[in-house]
C-alpha atoms as a PDB file:
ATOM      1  CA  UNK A   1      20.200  -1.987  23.268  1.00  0.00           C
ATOM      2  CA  UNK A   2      21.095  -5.093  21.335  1.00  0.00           C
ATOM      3  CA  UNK A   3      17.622  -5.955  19.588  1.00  0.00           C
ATOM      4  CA  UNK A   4      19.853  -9.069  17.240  1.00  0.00           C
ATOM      5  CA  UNK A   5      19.993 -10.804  20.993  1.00  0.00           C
ATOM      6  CA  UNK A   6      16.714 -11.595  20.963  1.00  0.00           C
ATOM      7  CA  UNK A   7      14.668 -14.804  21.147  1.00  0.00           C
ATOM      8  CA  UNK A   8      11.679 -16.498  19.910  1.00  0.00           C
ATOM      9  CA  UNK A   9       9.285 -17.429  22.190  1.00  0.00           C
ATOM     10  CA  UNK A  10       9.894 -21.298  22.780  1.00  0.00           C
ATOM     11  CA  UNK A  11       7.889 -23.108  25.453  1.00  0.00           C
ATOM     12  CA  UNK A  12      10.999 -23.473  27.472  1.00  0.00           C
ATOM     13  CA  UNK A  13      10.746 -19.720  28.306  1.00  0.00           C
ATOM     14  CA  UNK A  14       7.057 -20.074  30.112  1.00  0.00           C
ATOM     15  CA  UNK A  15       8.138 -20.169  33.693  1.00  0.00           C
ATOM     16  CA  UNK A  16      10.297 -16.426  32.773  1.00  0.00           C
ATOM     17  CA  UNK A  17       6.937 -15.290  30.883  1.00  0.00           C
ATOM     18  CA  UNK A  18       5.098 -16.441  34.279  1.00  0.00           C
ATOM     19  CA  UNK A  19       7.589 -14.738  36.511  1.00  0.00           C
ATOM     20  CA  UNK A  20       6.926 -11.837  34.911  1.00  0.00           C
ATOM     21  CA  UNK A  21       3.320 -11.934  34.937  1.00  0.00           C
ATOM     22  CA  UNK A  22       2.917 -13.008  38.303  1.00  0.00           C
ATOM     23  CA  UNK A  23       5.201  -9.960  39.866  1.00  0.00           C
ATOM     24  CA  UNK A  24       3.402  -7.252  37.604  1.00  0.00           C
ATOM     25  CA  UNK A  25      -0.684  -8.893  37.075  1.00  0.00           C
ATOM     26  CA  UNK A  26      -1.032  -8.016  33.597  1.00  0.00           C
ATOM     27  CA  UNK A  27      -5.110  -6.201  33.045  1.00  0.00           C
ATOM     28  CA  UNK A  28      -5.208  -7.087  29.318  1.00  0.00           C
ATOM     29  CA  UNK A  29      -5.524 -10.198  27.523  1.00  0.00           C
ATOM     30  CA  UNK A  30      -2.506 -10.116  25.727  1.00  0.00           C
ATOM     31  CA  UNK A  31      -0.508 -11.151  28.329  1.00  0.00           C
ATOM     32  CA  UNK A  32      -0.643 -14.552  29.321  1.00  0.00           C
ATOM     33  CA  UNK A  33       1.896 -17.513  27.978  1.00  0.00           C
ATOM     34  CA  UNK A  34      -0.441 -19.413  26.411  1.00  0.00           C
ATOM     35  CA  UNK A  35      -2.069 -16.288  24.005  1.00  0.00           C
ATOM     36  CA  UNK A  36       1.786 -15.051  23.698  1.00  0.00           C
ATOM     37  CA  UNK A  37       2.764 -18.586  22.585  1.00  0.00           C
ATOM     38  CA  UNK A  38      -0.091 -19.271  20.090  1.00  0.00           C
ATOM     39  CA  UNK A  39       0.083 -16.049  18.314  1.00  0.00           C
ATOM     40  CA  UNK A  40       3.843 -15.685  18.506  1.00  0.00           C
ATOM     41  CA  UNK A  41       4.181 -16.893  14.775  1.00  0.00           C
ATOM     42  CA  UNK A  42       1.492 -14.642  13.558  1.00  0.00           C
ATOM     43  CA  UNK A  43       3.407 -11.669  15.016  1.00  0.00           C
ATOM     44  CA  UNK A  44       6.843 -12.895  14.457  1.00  0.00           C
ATOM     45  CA  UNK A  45       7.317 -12.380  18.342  1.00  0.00           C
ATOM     46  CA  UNK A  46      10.777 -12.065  20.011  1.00  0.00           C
ATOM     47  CA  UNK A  47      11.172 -10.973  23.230  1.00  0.00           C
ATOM     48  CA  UNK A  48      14.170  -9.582  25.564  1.00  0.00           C
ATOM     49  CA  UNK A  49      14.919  -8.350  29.125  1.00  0.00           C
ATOM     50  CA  UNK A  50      16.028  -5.021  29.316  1.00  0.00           C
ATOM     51  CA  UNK A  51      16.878  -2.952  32.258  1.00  0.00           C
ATOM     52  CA  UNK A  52      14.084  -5.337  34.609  1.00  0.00           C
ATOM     53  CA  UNK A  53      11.438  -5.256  32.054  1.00  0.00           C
ATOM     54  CA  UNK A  54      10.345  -7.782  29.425  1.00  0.00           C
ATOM     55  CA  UNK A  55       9.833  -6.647  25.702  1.00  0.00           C
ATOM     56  CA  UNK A  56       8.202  -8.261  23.100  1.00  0.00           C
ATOM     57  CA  UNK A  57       8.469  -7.039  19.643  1.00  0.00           C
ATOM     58  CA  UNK A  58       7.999  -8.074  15.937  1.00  0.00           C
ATOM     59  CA  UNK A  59      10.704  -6.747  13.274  1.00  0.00           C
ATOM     60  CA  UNK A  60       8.403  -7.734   9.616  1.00  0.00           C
ATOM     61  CA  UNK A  61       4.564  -7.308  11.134  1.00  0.00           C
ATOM     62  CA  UNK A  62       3.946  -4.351   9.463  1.00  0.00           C
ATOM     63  CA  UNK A  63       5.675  -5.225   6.492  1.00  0.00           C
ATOM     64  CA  UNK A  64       3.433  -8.278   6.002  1.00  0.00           C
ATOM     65  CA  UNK A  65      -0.080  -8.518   8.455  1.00  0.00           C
ATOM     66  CA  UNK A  66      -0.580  -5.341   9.854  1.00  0.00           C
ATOM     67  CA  UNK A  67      -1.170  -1.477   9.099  1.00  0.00           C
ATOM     68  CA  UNK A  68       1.360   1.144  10.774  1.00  0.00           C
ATOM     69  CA  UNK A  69      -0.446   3.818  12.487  1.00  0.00           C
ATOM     70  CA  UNK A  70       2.554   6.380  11.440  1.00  0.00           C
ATOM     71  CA  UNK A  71       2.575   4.906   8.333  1.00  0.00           C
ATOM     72  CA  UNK A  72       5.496   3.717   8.428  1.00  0.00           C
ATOM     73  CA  UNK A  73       6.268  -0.139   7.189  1.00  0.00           C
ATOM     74  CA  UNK A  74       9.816  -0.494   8.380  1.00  0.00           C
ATOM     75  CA  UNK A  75       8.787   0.367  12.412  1.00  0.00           C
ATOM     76  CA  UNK A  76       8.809  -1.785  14.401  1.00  0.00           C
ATOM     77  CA  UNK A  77       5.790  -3.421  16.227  1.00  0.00           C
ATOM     78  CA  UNK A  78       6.457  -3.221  20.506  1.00  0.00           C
ATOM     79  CA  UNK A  79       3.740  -4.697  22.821  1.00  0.00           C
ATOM     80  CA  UNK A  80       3.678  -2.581  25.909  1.00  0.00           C
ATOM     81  CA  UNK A  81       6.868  -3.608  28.292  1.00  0.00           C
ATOM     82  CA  UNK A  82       6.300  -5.455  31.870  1.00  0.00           C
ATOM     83  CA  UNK A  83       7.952  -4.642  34.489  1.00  0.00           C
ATOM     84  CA  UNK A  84       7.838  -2.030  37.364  1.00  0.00           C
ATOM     85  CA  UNK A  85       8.129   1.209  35.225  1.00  0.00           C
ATOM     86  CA  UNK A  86       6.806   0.164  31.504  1.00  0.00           C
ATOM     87  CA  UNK A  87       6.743   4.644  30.870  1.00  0.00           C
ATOM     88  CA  UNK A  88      10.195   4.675  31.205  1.00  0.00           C
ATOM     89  CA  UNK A  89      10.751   1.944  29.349  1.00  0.00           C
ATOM     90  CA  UNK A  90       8.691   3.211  26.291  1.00  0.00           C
ATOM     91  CA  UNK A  91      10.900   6.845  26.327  1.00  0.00           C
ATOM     92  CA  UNK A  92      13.751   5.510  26.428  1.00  0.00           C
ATOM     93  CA  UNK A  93      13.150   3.092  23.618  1.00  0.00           C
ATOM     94  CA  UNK A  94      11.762   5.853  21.834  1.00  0.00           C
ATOM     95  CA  UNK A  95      15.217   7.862  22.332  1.00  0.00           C
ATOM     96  CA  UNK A  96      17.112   4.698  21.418  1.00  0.00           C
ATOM     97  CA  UNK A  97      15.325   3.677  18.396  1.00  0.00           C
ATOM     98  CA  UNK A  98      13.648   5.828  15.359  1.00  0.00           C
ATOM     99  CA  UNK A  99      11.387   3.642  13.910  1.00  0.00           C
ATOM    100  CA  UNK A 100       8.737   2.099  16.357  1.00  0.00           C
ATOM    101  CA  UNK A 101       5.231   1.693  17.713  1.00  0.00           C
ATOM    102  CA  UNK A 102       3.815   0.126  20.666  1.00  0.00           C
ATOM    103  CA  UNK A 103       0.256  -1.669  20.210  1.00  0.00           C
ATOM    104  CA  UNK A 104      -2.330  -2.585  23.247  1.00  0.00           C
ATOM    105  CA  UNK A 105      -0.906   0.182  25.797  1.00  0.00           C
ATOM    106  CA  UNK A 106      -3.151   0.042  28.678  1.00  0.00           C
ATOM    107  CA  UNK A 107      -4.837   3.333  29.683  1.00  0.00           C
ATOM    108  CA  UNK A 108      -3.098   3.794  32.435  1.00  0.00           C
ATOM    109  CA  UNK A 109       0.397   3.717  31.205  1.00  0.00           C
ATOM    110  CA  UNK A 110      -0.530   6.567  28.701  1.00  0.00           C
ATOM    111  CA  UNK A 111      -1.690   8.627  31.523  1.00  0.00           C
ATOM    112  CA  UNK A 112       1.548   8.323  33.176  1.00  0.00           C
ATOM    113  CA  UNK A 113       3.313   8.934  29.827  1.00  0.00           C
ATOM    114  CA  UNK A 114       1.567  11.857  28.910  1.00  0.00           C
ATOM    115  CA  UNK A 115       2.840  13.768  32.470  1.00  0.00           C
ATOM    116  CA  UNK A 116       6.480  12.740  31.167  1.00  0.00           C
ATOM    117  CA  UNK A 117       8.502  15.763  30.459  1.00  0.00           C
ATOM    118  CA  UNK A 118       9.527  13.899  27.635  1.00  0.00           C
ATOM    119  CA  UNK A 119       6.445  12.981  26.002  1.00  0.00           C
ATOM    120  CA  UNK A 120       6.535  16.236  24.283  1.00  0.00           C
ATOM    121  CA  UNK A 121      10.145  16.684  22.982  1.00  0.00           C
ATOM    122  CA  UNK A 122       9.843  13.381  21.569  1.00  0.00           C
ATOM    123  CA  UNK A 123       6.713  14.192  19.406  1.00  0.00           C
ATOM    124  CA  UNK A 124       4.634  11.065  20.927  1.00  0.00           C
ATOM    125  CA  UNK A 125       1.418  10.521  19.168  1.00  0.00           C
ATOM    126  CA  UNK A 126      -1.350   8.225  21.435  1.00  0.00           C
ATOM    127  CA  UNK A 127      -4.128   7.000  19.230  1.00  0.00           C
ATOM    128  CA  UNK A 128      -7.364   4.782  20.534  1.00  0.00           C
ATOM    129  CA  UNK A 129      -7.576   1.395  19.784  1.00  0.00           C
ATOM    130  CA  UNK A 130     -11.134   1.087  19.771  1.00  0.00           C
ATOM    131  CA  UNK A 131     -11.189  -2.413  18.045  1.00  0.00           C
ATOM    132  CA  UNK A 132      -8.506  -3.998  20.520  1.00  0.00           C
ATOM    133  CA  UNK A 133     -10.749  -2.747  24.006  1.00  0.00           C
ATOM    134  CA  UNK A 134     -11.552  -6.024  26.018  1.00  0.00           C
ATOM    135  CA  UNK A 135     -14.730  -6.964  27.444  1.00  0.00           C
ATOM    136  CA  UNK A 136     -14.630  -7.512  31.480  1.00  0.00           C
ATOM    137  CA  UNK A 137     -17.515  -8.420  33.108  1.00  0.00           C
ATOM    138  CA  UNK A 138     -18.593  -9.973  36.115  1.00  0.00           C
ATOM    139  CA  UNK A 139     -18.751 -13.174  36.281  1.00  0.00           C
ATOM    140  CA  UNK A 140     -21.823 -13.918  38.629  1.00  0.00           C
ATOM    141  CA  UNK A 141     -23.946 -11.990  35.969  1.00  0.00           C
ATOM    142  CA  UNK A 142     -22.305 -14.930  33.568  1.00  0.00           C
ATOM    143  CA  UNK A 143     -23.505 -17.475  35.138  1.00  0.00           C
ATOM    144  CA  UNK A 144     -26.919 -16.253  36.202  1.00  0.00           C
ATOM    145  CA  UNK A 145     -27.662 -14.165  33.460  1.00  0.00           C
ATOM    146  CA  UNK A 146     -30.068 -12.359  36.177  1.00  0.00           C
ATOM    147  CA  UNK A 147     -32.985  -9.240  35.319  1.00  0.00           C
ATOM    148  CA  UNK A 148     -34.718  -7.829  31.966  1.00  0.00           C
ATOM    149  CA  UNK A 149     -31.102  -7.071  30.606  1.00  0.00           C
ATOM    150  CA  UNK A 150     -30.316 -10.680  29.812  1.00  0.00           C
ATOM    151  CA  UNK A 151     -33.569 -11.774  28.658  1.00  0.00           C
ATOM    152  CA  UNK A 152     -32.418 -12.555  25.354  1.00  0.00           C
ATOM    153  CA  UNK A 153     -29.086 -14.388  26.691  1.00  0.00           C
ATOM    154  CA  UNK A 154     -31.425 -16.551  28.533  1.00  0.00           C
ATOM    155  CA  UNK A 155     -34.024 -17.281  26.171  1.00  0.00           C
ATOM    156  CA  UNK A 156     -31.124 -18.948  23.655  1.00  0.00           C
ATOM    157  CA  UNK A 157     -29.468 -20.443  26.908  1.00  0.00           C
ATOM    158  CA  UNK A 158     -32.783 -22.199  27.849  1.00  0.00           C
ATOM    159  CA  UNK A 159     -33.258 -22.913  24.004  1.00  0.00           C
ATOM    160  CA  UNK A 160     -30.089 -24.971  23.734  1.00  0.00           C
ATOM    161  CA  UNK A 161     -30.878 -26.517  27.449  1.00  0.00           C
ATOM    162  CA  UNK A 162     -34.405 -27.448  26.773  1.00  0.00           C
ATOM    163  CA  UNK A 163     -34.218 -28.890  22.726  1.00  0.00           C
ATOM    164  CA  UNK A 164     -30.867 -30.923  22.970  1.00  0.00           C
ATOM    165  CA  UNK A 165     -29.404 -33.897  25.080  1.00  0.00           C
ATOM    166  CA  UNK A 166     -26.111 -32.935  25.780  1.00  0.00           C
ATOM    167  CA  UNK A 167     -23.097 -33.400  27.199  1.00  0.00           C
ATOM    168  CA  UNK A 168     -20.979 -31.077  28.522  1.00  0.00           C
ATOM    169  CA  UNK A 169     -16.992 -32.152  29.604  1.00  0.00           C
ATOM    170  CA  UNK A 170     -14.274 -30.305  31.210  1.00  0.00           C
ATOM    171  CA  UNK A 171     -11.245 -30.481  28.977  1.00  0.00           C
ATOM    172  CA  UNK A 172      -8.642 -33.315  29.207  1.00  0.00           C
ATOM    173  CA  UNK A 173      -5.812 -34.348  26.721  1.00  0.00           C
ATOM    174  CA  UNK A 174      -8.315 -37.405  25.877  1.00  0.00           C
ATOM    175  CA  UNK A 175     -10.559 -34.676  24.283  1.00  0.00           C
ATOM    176  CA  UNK A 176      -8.403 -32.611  22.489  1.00  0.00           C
ATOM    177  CA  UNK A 177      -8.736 -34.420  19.192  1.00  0.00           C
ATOM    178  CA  UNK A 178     -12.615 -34.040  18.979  1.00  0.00           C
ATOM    179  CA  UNK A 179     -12.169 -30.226  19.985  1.00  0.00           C
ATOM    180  CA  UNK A 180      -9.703 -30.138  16.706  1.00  0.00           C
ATOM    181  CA  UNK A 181     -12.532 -32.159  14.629  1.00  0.00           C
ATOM    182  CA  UNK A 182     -15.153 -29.430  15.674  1.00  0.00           C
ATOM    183  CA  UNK A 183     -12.743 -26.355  15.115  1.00  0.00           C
ATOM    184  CA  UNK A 184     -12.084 -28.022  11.667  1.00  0.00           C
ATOM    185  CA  UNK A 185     -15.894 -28.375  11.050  1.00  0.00           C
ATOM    186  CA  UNK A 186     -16.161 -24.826  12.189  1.00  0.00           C
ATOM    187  CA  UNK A 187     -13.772 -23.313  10.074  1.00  0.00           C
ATOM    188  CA  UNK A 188     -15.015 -25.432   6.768  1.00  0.00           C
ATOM    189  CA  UNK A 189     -18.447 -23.458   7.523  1.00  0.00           C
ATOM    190  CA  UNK A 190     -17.049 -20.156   8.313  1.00  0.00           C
ATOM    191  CA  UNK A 191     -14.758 -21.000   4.561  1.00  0.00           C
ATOM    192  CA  UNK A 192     -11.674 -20.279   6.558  1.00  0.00           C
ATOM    193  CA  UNK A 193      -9.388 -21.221   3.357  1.00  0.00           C
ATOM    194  CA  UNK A 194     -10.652 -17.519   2.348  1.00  0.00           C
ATOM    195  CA  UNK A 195     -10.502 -15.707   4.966  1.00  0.00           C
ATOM    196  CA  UNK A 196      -6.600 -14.869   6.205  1.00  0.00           C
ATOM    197  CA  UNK A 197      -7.584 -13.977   9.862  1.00  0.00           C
ATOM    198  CA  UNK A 198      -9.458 -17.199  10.346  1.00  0.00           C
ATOM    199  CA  UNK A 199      -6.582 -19.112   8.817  1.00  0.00           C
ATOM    200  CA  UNK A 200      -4.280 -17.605  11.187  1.00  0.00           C
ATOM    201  CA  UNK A 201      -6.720 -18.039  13.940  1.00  0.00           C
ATOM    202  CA  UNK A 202      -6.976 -21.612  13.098  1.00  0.00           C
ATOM    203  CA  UNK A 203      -3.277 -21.909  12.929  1.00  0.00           C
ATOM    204  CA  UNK A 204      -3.005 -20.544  16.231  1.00  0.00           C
ATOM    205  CA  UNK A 205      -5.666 -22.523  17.934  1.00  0.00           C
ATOM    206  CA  UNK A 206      -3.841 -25.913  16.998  1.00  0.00           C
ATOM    207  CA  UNK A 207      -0.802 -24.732  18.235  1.00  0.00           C
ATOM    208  CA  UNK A 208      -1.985 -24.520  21.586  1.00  0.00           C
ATOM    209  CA  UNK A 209      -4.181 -27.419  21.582  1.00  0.00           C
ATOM    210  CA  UNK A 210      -0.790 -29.506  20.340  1.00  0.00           C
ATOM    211  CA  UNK A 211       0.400 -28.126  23.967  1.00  0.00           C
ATOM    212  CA  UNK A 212      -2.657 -28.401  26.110  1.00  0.00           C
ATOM    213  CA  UNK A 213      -1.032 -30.174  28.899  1.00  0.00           C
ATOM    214  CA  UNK A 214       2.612 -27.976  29.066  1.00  0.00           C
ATOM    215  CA  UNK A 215       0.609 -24.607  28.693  1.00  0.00           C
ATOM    216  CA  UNK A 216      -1.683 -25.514  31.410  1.00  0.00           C
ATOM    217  CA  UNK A 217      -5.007 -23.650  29.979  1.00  0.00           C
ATOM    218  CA  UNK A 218      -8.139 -24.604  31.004  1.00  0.00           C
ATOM    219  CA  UNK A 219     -11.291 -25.562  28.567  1.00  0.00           C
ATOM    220  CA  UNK A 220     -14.817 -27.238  28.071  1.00  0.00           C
ATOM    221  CA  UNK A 221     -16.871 -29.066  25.412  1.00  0.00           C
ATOM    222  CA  UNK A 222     -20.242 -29.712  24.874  1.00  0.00           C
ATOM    223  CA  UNK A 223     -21.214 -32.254  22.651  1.00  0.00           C
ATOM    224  CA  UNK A 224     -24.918 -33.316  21.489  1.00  0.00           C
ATOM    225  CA  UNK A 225     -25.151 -37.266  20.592  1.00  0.00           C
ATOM    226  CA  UNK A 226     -21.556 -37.782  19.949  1.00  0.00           C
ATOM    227  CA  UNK A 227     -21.656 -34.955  18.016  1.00  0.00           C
ATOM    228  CA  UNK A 228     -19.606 -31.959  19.661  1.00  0.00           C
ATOM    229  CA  UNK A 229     -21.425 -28.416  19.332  1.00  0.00           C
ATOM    230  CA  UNK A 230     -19.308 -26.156  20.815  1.00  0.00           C
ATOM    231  CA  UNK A 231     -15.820 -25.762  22.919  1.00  0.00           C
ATOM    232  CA  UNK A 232     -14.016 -22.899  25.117  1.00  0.00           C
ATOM    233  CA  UNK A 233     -11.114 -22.478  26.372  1.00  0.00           C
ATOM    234  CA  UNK A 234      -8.867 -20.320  28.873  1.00  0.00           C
ATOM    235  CA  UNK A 235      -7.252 -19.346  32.257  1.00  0.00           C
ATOM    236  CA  UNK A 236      -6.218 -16.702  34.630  1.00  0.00           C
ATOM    237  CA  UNK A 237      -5.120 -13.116  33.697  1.00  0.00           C
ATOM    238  CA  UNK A 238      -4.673 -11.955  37.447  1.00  0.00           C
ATOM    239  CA  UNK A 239      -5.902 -12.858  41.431  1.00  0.00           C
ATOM    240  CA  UNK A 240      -8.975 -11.243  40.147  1.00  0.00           C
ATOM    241  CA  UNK A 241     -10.101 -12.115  36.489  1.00  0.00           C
ATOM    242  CA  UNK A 242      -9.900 -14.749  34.098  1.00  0.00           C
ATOM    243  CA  UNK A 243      -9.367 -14.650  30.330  1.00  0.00           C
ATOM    244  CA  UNK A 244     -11.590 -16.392  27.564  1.00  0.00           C
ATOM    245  CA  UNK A 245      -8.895 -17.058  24.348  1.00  0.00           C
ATOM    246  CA  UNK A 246     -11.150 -19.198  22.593  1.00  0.00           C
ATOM    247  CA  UNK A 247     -15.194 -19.714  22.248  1.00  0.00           C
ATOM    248  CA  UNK A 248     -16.596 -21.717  19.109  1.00  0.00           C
ATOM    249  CA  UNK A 249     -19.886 -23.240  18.356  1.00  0.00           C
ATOM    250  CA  UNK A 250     -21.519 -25.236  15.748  1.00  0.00           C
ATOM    251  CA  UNK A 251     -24.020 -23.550  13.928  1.00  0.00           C
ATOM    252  CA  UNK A 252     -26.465 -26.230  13.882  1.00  0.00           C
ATOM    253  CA  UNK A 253     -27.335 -25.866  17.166  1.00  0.00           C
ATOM    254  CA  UNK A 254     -29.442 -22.930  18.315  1.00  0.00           C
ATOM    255  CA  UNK A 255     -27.967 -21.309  21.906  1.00  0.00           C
ATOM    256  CA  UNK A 256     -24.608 -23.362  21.577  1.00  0.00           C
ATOM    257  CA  UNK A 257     -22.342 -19.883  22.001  1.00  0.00           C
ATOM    258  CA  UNK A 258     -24.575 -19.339  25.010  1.00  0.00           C
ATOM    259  CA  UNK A 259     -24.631 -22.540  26.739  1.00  0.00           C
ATOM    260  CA  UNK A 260     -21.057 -23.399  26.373  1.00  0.00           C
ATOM    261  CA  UNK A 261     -20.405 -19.824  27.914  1.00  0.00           C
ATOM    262  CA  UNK A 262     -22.334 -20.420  31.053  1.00  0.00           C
ATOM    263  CA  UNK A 263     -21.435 -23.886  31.703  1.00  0.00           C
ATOM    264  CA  UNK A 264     -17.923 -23.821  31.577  1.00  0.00           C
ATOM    265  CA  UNK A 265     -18.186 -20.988  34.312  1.00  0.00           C
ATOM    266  CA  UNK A 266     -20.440 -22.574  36.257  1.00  0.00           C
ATOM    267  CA  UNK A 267     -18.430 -25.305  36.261  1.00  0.00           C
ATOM    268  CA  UNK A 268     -15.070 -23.955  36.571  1.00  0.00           C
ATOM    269  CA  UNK A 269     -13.480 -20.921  37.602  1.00  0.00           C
ATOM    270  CA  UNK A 270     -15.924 -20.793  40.562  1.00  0.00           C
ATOM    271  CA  UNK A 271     -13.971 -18.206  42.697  1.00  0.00           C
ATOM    272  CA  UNK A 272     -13.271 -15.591  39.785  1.00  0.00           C
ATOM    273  CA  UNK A 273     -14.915 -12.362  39.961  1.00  0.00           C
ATOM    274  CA  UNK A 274     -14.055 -10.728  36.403  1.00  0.00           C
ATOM    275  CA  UNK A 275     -13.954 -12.676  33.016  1.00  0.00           C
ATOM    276  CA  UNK A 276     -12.678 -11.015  30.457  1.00  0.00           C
ATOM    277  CA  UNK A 277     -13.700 -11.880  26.893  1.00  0.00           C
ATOM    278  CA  UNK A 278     -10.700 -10.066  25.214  1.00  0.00           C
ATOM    279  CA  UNK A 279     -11.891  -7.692  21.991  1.00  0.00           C
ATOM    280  CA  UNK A 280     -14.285  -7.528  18.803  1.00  0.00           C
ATOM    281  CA  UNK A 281     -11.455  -6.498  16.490  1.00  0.00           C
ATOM    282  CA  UNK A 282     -13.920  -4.133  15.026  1.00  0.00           C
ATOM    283  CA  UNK A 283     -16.402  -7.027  13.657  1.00  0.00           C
ATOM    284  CA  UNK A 284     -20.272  -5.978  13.855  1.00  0.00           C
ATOM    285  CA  UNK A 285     -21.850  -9.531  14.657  1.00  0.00           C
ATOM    286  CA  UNK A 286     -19.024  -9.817  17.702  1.00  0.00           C
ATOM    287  CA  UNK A 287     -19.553  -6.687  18.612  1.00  0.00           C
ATOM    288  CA  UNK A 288     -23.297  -7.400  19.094  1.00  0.00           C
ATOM    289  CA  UNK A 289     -22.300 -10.410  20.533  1.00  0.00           C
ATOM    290  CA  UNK A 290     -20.205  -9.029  23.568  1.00  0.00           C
ATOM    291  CA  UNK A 291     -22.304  -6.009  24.056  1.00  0.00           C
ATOM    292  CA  UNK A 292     -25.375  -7.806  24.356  1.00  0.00           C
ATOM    293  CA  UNK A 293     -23.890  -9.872  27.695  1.00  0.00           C
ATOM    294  CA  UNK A 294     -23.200  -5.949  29.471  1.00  0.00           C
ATOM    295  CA  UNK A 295     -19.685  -5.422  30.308  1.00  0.00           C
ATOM    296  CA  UNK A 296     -18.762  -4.051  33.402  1.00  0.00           C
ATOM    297  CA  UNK A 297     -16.423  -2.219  31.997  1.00  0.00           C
ATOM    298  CA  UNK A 298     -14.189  -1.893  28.885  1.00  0.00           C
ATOM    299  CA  UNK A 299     -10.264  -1.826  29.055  1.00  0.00           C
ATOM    300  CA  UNK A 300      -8.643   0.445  26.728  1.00  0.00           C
ATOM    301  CA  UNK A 301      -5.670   0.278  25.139  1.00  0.00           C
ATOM    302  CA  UNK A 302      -4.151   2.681  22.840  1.00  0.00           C
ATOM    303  CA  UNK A 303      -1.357   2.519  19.982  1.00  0.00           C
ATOM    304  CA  UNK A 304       1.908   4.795  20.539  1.00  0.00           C
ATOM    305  CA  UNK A 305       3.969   6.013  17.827  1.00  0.00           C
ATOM    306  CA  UNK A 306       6.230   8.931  16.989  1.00  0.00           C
ATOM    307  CA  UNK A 307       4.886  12.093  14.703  1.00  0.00           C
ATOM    308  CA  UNK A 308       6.550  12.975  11.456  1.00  0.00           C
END
């Protein structure tokens, strides 16, 4: 395997990245073009076809953003392959190469990997990755926010509803420069400039808003008196579910998080039965946040390395 003969993920490769996804429906929110394409810098992403499968992979991750789990600096950082047999794919990239990891393995392909009579020999260590587990939930409870359990969903939902005269928009490329003012505005309260996750985050968010139109995401933005309050965007993850990359409100206005949430499915995505709200990275207050709207369930996804 010739990893030198890999590429960078331009957005000339999104109908490949699409192919992909569309022959082999991806369950996690990793895998869509546009969340590929807007993190690919933070990652350092290249990516390669190899016997049928796609592989993405950073070389320096670990050496600059990230922590191994083996410990090990110089490994480097796999994404789970797609294609029709992503176990074999993992074993024989462990027998090829010494120094690796995959990140955000779906349960299921470390069931299968574990009843691989290779899984032993090769010392394979599978470690949860509580932090990365997205948040799938149905999306008629979303929008209606029914029963005792989403009292307090509904109460800040109403708040927001009943206190300000909005406006609430469907994104178009005419709006993309007051969703950057708001983001910027967002990130100047959050103090961004001190914080090197929201810096990236921000970095990444302008990347695909520069692209709105080639990447094809969908989005929403609700705006009080000129003033924008919140905005949302994302798009489809299977036949089944959609994928929220992106949610951000103003803090001056009480239920914004809530009513920017509900709208934008109740005004798009109509068919969708699942939205997933991708993972807490191990923060208490989103944590909260995504608990308190009662996932149907919880995808897990696990990190793979090698023992020493």
């Amino acid at each position: 395997m010739d990893l030198d003969s890999a590429n960078e993920i331009n957005l000339t490769d999104q109908a490949l990245f699409n192919s992909y996804f569309q022959k082999f429906p991806p369950v996690t929110s990793e895998f869509t073009f546009t969340n590929l394409y807007m993190w690919r810098n933070f990652y350092g992403l290249n990516f390669i076809e190899w016997k049928e499968h796609l592989l993405l992979f950073s070389r320096d991750i670990f050496k600059k953003k990230k922590e191994p789990a083996s410990g090990n600096t110089n490994s480097l950082y796999f994404f789970p392959p797609v294609g029709p047999n992503p176990t074999e794919i993992i074993i024989s990239l462990f027998k090829e190469l010494k120094d690796l990891e995959f990140h955000r393995v779906p349960e299921a392909t470390t069931i299968t990997l574990q009843n691989n009579t290779d899984y032993q020999s090769l010392n394979l260590e599978i470690l949860e990755d509580r932090d990365n587990w997205d948040y799938v939930y149905e999306t008629e409870n979303l929008r209606t926010l029914p029963g005792n359990k989403y009292r307090q969903n509904r109460r800040w939902l109403n708040k927001f509803l009943e206190t300000y005269d909005y406006e609430f928009k469907i994104l178009t490329e005419n709006e993309i420069s007051r969703v950057k003012k708001l983001q910027l505005e967002w990130c100047i309260l959050r103090e961004c400039e001190d914080d090197e996750s929201l810096k990236e985050e921000e970095l990444a968010i302008y990347d695909a808003l520069d692209h709105y139109s080639t990447l094809g995401f969908h989005g929403a933005l609700l705006c009080v008196n000129e003033k924008c309050a919140a905005y949302t965007f994302g798009e489809m993850l299977n036949t089944e579910t959609m994928v929220i990359h992106v949610e951000k409100a103003h803090m001056d206005y009480e239920g914004a998080y809530q009513a920017i949430n509900n709208l934008f499915l109740k005004n798009d995505f109509k068919n969708v039965l699942y939205v997933n709200r991708e993972q807490d990275l191990g923060v208490l207050g989103l944590r909260r946040a995504k608990e308190s709207y009662k996932p149907l369930r919880m995808e897990k996804k696990f990190i793979i390395y090698r023992k020493t």
